[in-house]
C-alpha atoms as a PDB file:
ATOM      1  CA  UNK A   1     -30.787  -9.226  36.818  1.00  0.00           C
ATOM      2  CA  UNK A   2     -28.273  -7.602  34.546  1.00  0.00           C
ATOM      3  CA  UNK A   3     -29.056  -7.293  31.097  1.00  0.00           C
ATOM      4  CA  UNK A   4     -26.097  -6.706  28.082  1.00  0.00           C
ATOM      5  CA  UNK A   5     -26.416  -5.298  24.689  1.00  0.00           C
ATOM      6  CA  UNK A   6     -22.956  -5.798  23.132  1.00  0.00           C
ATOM      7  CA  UNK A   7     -22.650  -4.225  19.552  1.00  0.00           C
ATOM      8  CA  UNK A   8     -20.031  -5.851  17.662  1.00  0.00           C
ATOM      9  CA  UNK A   9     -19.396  -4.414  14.389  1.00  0.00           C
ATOM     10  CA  UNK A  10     -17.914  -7.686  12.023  1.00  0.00           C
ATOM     11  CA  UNK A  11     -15.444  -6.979   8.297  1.00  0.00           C
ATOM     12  CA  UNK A  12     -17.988  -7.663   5.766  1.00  0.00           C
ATOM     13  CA  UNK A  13     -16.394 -10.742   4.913  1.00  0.00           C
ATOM     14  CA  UNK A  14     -16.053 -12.216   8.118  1.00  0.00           C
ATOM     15  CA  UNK A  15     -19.753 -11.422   9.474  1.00  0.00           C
ATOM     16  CA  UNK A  16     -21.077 -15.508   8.534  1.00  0.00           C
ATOM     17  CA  UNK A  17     -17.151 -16.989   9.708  1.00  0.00           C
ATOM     18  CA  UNK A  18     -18.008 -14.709  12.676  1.00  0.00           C
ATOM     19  CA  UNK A  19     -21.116 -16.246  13.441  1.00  0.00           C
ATOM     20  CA  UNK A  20     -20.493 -19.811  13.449  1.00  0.00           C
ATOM     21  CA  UNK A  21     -17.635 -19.374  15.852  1.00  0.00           C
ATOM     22  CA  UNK A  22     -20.100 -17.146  17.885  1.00  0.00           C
ATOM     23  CA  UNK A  23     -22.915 -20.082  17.701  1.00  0.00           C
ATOM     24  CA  UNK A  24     -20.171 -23.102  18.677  1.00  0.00           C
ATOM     25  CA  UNK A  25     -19.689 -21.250  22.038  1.00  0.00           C
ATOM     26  CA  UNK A  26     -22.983 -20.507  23.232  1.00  0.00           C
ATOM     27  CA  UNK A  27     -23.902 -24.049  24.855  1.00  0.00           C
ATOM     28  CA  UNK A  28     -20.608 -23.219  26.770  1.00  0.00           C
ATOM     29  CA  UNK A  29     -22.324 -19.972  27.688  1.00  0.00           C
ATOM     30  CA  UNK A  30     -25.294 -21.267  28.492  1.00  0.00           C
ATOM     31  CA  UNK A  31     -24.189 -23.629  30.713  1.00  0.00           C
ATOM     32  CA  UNK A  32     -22.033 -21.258  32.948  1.00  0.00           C
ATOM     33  CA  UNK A  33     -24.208 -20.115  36.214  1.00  0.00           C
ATOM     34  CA  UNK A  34     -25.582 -17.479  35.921  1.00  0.00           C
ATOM     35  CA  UNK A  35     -26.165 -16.779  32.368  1.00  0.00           C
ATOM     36  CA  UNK A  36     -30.263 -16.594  31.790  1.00  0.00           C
ATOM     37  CA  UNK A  37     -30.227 -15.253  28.131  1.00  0.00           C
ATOM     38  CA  UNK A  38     -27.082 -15.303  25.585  1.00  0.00           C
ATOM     39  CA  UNK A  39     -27.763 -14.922  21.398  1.00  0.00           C
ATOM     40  CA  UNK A  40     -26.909 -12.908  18.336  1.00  0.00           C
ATOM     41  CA  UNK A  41     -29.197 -10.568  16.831  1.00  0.00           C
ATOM     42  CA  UNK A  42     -28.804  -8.789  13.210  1.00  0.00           C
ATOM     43  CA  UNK A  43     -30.998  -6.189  12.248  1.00  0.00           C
ATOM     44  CA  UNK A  44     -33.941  -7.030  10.571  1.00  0.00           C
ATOM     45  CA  UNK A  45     -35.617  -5.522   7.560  1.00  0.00           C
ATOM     46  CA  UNK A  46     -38.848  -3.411   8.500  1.00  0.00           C
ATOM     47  CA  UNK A  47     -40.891  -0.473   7.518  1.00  0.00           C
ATOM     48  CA  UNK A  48     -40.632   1.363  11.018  1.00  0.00           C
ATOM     49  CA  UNK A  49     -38.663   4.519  10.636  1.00  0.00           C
ATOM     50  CA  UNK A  50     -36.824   4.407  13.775  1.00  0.00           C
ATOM     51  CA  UNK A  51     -34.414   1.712  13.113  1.00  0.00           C
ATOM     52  CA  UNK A  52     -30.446   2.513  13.141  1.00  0.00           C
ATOM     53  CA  UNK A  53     -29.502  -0.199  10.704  1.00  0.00           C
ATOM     54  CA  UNK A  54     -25.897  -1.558   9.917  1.00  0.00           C
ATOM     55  CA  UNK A  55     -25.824  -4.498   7.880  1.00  0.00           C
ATOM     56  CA  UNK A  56     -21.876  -5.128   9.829  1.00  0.00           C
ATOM     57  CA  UNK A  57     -23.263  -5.190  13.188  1.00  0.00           C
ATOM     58  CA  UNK A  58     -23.972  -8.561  14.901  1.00  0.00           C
ATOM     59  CA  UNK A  59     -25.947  -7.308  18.557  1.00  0.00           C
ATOM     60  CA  UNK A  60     -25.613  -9.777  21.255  1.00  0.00           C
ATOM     61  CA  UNK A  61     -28.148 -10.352  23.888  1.00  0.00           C
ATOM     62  CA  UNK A  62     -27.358 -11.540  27.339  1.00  0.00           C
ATOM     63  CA  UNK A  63     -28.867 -11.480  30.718  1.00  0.00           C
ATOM     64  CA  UNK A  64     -27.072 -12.464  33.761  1.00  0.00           C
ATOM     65  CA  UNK A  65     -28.833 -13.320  37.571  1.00  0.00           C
ATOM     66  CA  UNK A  66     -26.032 -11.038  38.521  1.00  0.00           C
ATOM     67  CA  UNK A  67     -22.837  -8.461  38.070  1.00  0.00           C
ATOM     68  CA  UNK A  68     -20.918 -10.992  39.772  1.00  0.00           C
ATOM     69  CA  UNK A  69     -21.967 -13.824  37.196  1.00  0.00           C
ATOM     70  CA  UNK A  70     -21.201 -11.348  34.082  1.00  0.00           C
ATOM     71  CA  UNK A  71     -17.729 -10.873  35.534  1.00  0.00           C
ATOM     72  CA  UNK A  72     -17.123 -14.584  36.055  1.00  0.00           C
ATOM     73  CA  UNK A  73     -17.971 -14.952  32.338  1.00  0.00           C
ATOM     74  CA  UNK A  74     -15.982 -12.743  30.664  1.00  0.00           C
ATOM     75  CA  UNK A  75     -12.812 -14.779  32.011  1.00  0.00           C
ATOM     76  CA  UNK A  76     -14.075 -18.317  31.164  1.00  0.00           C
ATOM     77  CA  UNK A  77     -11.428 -20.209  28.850  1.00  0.00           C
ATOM     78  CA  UNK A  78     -14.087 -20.423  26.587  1.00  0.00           C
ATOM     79  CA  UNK A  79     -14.845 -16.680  26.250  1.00  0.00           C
ATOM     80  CA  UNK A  80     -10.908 -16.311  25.911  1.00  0.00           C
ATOM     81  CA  UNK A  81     -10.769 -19.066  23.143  1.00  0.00           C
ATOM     82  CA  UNK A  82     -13.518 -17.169  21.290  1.00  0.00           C
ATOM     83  CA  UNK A  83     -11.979 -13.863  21.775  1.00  0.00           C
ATOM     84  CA  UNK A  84      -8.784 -15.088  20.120  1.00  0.00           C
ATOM     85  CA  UNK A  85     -10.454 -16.607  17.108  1.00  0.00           C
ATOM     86  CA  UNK A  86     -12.681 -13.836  16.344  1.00  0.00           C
ATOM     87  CA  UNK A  87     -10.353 -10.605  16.945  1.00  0.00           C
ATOM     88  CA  UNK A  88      -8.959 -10.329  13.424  1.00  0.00           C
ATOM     89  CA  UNK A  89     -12.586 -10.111  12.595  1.00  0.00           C
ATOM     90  CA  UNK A  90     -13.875  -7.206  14.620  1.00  0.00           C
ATOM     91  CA  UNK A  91     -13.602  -3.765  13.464  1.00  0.00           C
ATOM     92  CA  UNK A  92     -15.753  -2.160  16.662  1.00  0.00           C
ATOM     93  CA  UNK A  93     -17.280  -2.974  19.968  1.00  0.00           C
ATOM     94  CA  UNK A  94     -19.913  -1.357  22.410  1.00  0.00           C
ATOM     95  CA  UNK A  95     -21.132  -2.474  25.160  1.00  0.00           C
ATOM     96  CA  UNK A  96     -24.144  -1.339  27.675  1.00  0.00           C
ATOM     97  CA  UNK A  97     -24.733  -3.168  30.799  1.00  0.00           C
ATOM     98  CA  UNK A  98     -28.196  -2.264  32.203  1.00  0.00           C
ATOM     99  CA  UNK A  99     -30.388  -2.808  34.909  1.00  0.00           C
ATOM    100  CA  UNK A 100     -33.692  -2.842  35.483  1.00  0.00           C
ATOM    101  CA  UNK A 101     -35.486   0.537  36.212  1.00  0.00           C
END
């Protein structure tokens, strides 16, 4: 299983426009083979200490049954589509693919 933290930081004003379009693709997501886990996080509000917050960063979750699978996503026309609509909007992007240990 591969897991994906992708850190997109989103202009202020285009974090919520950001989201929807983000939230209309993920039954295509879902539905691609492979794909086990796909969803935005934001940070969330909490006394702990430890937390790196940025309000302009939208974190993505995603697990995939395989590298192969991953790879076969990131070319989908639907992945394209969104890439196109939301590139005006991002500002920064980074990614970790991880494994288990």
């Amino acid at each position: 299983m591969i897991t994906v933290l992708a850190s997109i930081t989103v202009k202020e004003e285009k974090k919520t426009e950001f989201l929807e379009i983000f939230k209309a693709n993920i039954p295509a997501v879902k539905a691609e083979e492979g794909c086990l886990e796909y969803y935005p996080t934001i940070d969330f509000e909490t006394p702990l200490p430890v937390q790196d917050k940025d309000a302009a960063v939208v974190t993505i979750v995603e697990q995939w049954k395989s590298i192969g699978a991953l790879e076969e996503h990131i070319n989908t026309p639907h992945m394209i589509a969104y890439k196109d609509k939301t590139q005006n909007m991002i500002t920064g992007l980074s990614i970790k693919i991880l494994q288990n240990a």
